[in-house]
Protein backbone atom coordinates (compact mmCIF):
# COMPACT_ATOMS: atom_id res chain seq x y z
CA UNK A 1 0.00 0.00 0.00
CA UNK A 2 1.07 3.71 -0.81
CA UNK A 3 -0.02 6.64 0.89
CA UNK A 4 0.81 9.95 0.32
CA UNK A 5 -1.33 11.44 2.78
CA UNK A 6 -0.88 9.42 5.97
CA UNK A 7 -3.25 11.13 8.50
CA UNK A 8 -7.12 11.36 9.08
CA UNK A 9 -9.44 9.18 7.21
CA UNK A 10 -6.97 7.76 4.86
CA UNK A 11 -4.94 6.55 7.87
CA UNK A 12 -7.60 4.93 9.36
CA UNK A 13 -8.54 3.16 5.61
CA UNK A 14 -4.50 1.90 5.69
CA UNK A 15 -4.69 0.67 9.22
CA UNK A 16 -8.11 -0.92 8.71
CA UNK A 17 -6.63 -2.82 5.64
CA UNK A 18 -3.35 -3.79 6.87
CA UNK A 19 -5.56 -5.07 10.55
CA UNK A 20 -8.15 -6.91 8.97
CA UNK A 21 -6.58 -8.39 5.65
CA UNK A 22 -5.71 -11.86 5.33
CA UNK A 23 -2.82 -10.94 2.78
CA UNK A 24 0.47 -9.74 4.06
CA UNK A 25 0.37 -5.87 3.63
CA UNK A 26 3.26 -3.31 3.76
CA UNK A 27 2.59 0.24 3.69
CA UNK A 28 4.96 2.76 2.66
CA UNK A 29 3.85 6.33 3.26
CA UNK A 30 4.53 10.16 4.21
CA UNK A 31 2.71 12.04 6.72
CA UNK A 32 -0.71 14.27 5.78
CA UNK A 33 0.96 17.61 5.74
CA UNK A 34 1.71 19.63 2.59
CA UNK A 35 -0.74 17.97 -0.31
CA UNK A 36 0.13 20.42 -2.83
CA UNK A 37 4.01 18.56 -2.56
CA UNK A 38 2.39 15.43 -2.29
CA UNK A 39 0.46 15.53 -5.71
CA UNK A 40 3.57 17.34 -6.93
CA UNK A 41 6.37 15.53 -5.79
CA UNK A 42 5.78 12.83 -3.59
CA UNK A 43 5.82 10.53 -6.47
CA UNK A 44 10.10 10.56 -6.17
CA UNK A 45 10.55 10.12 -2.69
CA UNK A 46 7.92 7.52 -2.30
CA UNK A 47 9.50 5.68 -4.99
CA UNK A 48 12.57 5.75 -3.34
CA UNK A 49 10.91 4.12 -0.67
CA UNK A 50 9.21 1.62 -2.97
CA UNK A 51 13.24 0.47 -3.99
CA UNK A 52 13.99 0.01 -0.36
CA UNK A 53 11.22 -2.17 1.03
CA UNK A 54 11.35 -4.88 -2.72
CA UNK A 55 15.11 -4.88 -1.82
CA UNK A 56 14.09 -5.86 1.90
CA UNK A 57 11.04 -8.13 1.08
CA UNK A 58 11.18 -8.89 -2.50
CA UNK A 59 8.25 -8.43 -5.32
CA UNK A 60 4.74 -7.86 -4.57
CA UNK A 61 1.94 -9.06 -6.43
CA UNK A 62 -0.04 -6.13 -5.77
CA UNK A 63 0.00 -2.29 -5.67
CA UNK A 64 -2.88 -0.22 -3.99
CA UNK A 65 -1.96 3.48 -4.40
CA UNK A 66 -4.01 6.25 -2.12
CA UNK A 67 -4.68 8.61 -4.78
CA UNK A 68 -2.82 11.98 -3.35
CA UNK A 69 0.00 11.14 -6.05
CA UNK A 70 1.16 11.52 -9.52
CA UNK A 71 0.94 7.87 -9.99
CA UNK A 72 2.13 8.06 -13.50
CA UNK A 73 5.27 9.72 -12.45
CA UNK A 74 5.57 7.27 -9.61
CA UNK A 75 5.74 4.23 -12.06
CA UNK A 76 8.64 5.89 -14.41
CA UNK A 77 10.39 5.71 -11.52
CA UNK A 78 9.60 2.39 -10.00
CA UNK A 79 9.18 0.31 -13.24
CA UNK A 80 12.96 -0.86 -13.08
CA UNK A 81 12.31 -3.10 -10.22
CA UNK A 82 9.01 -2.93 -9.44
CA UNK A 83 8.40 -5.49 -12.51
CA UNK A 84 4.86 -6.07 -14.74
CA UNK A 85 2.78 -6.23 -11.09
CA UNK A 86 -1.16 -4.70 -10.96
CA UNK A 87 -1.91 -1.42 -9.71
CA UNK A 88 -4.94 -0.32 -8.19
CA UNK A 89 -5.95 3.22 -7.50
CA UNK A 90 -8.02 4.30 -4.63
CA UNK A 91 -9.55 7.24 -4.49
CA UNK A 92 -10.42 9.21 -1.48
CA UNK A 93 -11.08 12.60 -2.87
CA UNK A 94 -10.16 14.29 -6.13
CA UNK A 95 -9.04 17.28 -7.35
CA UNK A 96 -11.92 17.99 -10.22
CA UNK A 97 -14.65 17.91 -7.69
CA UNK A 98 -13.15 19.28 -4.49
CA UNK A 99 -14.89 22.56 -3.99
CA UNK A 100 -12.54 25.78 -3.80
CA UNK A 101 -12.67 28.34 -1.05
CA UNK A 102 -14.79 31.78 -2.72
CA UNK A 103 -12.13 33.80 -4.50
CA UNK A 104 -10.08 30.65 -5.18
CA UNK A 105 -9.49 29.72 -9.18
CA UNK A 106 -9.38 25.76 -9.42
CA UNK A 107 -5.62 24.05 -10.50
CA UNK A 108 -6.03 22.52 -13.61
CA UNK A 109 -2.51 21.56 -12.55
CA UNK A 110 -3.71 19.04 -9.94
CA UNK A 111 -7.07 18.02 -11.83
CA UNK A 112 -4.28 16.69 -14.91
CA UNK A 113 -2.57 14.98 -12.17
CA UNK A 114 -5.65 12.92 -11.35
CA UNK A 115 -6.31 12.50 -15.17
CA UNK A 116 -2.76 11.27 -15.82
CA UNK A 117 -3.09 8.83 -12.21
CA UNK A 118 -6.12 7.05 -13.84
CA UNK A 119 -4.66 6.59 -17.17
CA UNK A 120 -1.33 4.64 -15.37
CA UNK A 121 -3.56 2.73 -13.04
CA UNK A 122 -4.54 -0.85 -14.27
CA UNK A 123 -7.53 -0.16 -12.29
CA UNK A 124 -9.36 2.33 -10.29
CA UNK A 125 -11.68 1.99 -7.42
CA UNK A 126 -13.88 4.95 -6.11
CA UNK A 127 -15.13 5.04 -2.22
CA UNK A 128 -18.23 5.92 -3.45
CA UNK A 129 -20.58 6.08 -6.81
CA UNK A 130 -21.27 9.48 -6.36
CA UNK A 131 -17.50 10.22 -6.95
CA UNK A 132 -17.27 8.02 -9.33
CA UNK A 133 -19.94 9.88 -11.12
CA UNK A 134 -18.86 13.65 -10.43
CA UNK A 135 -15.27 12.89 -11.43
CA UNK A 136 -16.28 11.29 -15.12
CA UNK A 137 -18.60 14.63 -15.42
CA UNK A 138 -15.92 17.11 -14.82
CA UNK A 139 -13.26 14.88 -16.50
CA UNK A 140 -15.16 15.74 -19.89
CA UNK A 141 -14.71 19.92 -19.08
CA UNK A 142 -11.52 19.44 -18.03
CA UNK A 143 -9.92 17.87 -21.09
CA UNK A 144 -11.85 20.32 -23.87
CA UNK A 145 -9.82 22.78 -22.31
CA UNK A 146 -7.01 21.17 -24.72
CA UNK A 147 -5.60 22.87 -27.46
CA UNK A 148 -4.86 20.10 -29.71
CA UNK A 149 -4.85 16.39 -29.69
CA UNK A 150 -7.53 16.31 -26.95
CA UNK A 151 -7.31 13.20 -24.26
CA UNK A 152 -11.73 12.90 -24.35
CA UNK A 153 -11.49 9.80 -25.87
CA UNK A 154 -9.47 7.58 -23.15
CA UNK A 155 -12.08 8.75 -21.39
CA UNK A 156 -14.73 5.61 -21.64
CA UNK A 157 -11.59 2.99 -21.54
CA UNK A 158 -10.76 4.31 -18.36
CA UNK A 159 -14.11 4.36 -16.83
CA UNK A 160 -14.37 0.41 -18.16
CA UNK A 161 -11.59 0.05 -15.09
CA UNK A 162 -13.64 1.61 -11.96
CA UNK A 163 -15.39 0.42 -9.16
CA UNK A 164 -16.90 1.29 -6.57
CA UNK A 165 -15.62 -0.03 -3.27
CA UNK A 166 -16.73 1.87 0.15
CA UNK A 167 -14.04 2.41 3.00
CA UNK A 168 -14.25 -0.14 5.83
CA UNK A 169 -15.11 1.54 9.32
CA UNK A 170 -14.40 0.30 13.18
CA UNK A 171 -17.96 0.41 14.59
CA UNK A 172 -17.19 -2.36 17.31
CA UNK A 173 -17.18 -0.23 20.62
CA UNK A 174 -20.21 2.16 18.95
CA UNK A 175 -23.47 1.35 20.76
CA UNK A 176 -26.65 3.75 21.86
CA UNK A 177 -26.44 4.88 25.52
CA UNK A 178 -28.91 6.42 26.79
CA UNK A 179 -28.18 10.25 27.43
CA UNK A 180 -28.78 10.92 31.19
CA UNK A 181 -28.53 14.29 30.00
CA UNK A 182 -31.88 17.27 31.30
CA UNK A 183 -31.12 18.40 27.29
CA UNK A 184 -31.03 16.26 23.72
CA UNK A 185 -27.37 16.79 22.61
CA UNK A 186 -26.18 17.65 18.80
CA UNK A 187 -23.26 16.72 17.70
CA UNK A 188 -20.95 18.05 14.78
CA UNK A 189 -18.32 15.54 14.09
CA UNK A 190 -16.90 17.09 10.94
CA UNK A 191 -13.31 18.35 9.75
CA UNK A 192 -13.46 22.48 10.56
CA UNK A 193 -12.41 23.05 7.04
CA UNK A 194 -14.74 25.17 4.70
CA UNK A 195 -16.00 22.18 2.68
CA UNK A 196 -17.41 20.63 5.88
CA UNK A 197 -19.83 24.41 6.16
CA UNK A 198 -18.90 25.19 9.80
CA UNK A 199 -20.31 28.11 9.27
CA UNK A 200 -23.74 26.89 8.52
CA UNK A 201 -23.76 24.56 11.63
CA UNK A 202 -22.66 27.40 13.75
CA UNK A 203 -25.62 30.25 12.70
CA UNK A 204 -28.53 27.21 12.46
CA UNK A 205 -27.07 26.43 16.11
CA UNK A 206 -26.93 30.00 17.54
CA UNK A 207 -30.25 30.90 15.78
CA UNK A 208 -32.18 27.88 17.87
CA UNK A 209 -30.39 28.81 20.90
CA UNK A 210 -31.40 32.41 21.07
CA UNK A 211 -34.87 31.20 19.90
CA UNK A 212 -34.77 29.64 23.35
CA UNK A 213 -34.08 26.15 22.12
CA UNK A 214 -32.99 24.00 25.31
CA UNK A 215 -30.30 21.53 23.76
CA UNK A 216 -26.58 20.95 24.58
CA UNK A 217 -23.70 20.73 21.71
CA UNK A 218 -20.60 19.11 20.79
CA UNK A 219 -18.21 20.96 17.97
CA UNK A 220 -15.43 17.94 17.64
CA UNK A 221 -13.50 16.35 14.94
CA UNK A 222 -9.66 17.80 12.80
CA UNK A 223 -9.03 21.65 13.29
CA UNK A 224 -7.27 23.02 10.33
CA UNK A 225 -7.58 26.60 11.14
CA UNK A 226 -6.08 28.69 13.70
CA UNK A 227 -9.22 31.18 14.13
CA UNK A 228 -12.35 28.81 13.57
CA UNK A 229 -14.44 32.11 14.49
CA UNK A 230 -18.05 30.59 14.25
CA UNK A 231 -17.17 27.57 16.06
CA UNK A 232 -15.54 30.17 18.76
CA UNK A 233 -18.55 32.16 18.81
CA UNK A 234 -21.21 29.24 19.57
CA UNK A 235 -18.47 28.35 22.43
CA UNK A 236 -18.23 31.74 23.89
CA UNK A 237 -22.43 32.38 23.47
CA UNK A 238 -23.41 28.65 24.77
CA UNK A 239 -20.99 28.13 27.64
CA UNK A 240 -21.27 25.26 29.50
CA UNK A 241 -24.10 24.19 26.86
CA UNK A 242 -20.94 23.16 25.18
CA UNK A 243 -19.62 20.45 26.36
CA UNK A 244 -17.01 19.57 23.74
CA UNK A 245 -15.10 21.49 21.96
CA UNK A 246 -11.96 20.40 20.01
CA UNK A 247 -10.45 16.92 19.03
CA UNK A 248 -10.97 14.07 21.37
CA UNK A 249 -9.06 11.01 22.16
CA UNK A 250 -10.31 7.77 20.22
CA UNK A 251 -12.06 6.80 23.36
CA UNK A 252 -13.41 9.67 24.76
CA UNK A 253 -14.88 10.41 21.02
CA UNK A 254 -16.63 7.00 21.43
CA UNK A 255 -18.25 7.48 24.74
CA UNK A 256 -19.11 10.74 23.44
CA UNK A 257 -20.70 9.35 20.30
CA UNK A 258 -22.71 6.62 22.17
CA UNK A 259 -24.21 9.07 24.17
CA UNK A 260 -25.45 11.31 21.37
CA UNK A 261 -28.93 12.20 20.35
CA UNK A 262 -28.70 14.12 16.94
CA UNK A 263 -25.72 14.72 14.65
CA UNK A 264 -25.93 17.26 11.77
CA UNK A 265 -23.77 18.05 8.80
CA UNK A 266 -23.90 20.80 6.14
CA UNK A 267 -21.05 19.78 4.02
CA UNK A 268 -20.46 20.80 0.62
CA UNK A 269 -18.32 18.48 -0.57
CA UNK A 270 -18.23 14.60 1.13
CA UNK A 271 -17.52 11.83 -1.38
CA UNK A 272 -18.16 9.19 1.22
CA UNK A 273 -18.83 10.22 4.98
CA UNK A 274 -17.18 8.11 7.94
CA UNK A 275 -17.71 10.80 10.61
CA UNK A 276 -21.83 10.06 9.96
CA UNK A 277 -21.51 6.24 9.63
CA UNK A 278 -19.84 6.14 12.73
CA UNK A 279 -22.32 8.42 15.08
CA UNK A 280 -25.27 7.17 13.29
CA UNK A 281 -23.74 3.32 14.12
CA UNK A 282 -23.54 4.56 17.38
CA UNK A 283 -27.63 5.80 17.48
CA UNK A 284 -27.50 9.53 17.06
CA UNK A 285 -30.49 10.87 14.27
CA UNK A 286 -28.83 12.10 11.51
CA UNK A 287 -29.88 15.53 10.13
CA UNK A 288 -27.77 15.38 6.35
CA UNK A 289 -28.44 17.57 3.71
CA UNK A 290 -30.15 15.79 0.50
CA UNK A 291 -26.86 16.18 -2.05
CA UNK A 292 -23.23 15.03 -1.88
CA UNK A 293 -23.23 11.16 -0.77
CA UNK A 294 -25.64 11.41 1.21
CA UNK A 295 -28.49 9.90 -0.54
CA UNK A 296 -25.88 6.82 -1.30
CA UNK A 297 -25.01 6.59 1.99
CA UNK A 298 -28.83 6.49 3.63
CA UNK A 299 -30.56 3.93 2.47
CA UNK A 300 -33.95 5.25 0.21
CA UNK A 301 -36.58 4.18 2.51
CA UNK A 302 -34.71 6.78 5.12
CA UNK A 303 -34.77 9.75 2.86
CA UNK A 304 -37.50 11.58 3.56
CA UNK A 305 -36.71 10.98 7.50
CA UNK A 306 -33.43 12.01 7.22
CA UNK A 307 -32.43 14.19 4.51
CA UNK A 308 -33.26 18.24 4.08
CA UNK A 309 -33.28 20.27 1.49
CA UNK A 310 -30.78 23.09 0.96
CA UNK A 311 -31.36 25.66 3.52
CA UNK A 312 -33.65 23.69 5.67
CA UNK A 313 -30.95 22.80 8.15
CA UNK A 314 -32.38 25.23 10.89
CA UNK A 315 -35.93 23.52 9.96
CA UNK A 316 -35.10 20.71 11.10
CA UNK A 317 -33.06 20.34 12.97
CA UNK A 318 -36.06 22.81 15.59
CA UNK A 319 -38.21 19.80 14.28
CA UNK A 320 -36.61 16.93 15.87
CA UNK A 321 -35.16 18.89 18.95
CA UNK A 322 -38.95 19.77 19.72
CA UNK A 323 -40.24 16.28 18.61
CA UNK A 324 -37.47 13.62 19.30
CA UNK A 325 -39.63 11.28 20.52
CA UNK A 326 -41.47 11.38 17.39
CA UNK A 327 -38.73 11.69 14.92
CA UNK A 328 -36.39 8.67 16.28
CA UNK A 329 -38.83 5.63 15.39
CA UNK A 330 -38.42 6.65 12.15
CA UNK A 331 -34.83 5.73 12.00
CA UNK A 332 -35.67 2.56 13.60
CA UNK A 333 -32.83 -0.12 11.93
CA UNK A 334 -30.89 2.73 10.61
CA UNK A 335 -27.74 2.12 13.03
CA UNK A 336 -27.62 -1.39 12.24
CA UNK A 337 -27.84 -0.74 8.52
CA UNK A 338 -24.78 1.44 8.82
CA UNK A 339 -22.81 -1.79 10.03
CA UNK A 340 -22.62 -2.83 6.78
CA UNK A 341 -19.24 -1.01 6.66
CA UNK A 342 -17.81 -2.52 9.54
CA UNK A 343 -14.25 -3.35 8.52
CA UNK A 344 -14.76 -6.93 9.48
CA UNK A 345 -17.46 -6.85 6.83
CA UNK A 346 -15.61 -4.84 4.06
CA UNK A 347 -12.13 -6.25 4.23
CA UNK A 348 -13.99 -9.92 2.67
CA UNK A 349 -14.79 -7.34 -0.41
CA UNK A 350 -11.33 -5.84 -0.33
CA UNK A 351 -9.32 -9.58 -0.28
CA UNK A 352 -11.90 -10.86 -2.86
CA UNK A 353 -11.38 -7.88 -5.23
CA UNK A 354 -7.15 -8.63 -5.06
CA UNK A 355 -7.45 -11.52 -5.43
CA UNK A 356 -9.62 -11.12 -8.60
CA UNK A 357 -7.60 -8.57 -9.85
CA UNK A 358 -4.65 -10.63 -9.74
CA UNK A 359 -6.12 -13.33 -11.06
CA UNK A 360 -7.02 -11.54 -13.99
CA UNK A 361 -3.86 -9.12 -14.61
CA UNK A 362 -1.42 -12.86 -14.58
CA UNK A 363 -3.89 -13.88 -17.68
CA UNK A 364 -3.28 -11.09 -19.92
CA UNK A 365 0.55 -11.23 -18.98
């Protein structure tokens, strides 16, 4: 396994493979700082990495490549001794669909990158249909932009080589608790980042409060920023109403989760959504807006329950804090459907698909 981007989510998608896998696994990888270098250049130092471990262990018989690289860059360097072996390409995120901050001009730069990663790849799996689908869209935009001797028609012979294959999650120690607490509590379990709308989930929180909501809250999950303002002003106007704020602990963010009533997410941009699977495993009502992977990830005969419209967060979210009694049977089945992507679950996908893949690349050697 390579990873660029060592950290977060894709650490926990390495660490779940190399855990649960019945194949041996070695992971070569650089820490999640810096992605611009990583797209740019980490292709030459993680091949340099690559030489090291064949010349400790030997061939492997596989490659599965995180997709913060320029893979085809990566196998100039490697294909000395890295021999005629598949390589798979996962993809976490891309750069054709990640939404830029307002005022910010999109990088063809990177977006070519990703194009030129799928071309080298032998094959390519997506973490989600809904990615899989936005990516193929914008790939079409992307390439017009050529001046001559246009790349649009690779475009259907690489899509022949996708699928979609979900990330694995550890929902073992998640389990409803009942909340001893006098108030329901919401949860926001998201990344602070702008894609993840902090700022939505701070005014639909403050404007409930001051409506003279009763409810308790918990901002937690990866702070990017160094002045998360909205997040710090639903802290200093809540108080103790509060009662996380800030990254927790693996544990603590358990206990935390099992004791949660609602959790709530405004993102604009989430190609798969472990944060949700993992408090909604746990029991909490999920409040998720009705676009991004959302309607992949809830099941259709949950929509209407549990998906808003855009704008609507504030809506409902008064709904179900008024009415939670009312609103929670209809989830009923909902945190055992989510279990689905229990790593002990997804990892019998993972082996089967190498297996296959291998299987099939040693026949048209």
């Amino acid at each position: 396994m390579i990873e660029p981007y060592y950290g977060g989510s894709h650490a926990a998608w390495v660490d779940g493979i190399k855990n649960h896998s019945t194949h041996e696994v070695i992971c070569i990888t650089h820490p999640d700082a810096y992605w611009r270098w990583r797209l740019r250049g980490g292709a030459v130092t993680l091949a340099e990495e690559t030489k090291k471990v064949i010349d400790k262990v030997g061939e492997f018989d596989l490659v599965l490549v995180s997709g913060m690289i320029d893979l085809s860059t990566w196998l100039g360097l490697t294909r000395k001794y890295l021999n005629d072996v598949p390589v798979v390409l996962y993809l976490h995120e891309n750069q054709l669909n990640y939404p830029t901050k307002v005022g910010e001009e999109r990088s063809d730069e990177f977006s070519l990158i990703n194009w030129k990663s799928l071309l080298a790849a032998d094959e390519i799996w997506f973490n989600s249909e809904f990615q899989r689908q936005a990516m193929f869209e914008a790939l079409s935009s992307l390439l017009r932009k050529a001046p001559d001797f246009s790349h649009e028609h690779l475009i259907p012979k690489v899509k022949e080589r996708t699928r979609v294959v979900p990330v694995g999650v550890d929902l073992k120690k998640f389990k409803r608790i009942k909340n001893n607490r006098s108030n329901p509590l919401v949860l926001w379990n998201q990344r602070w980042d702008y894609d993840k709308n902090p700022k939505e989930i701070a005014s639909s929180i403050l404007e409930l409060s001051r409506e003279g909501i009763e409810f308790d809250v918990a901002l937690v999950g990866e702070n990017v920023r160094k002045n998360p303002k909205e997040l710090l002003e639903v802290k200093n106007e809540l108080g103790a109403k509060v009662v996380q704020f800030g990254f927790l602990p693996r544990d603590e963010y358990v206990k935390l989760l099992n004791q949660t009533d609602i959790v709530v997410s405004a993102a604009v941009h989430e190609f798969f959504g472990i944060a949700i699977v993992e408090a909604v495993a746990a029991g909490a009502f999920p409040i998720l807006p009705n676009h991004q992977n959302y309607p992949e990830l809830i099941p259709e005969k949950w929509h209407k329950s549990v998906l808003y419209p855009p704008g609507q967060l504030v809506e409902r979210l008064c709904e179900v804090l008024l009415n939670l009694n009312t609103w929670r049977p209809l989830v009923e089945g909902l945190d055992e459907e989510m279990r689905k992507y229990e790593w002990a679950i997804i990892i019998k996908y993972y082996d089967s698909l190498i297996e296959t893949v291998i299987s099939e690349y040693g026949h048209k050697l």
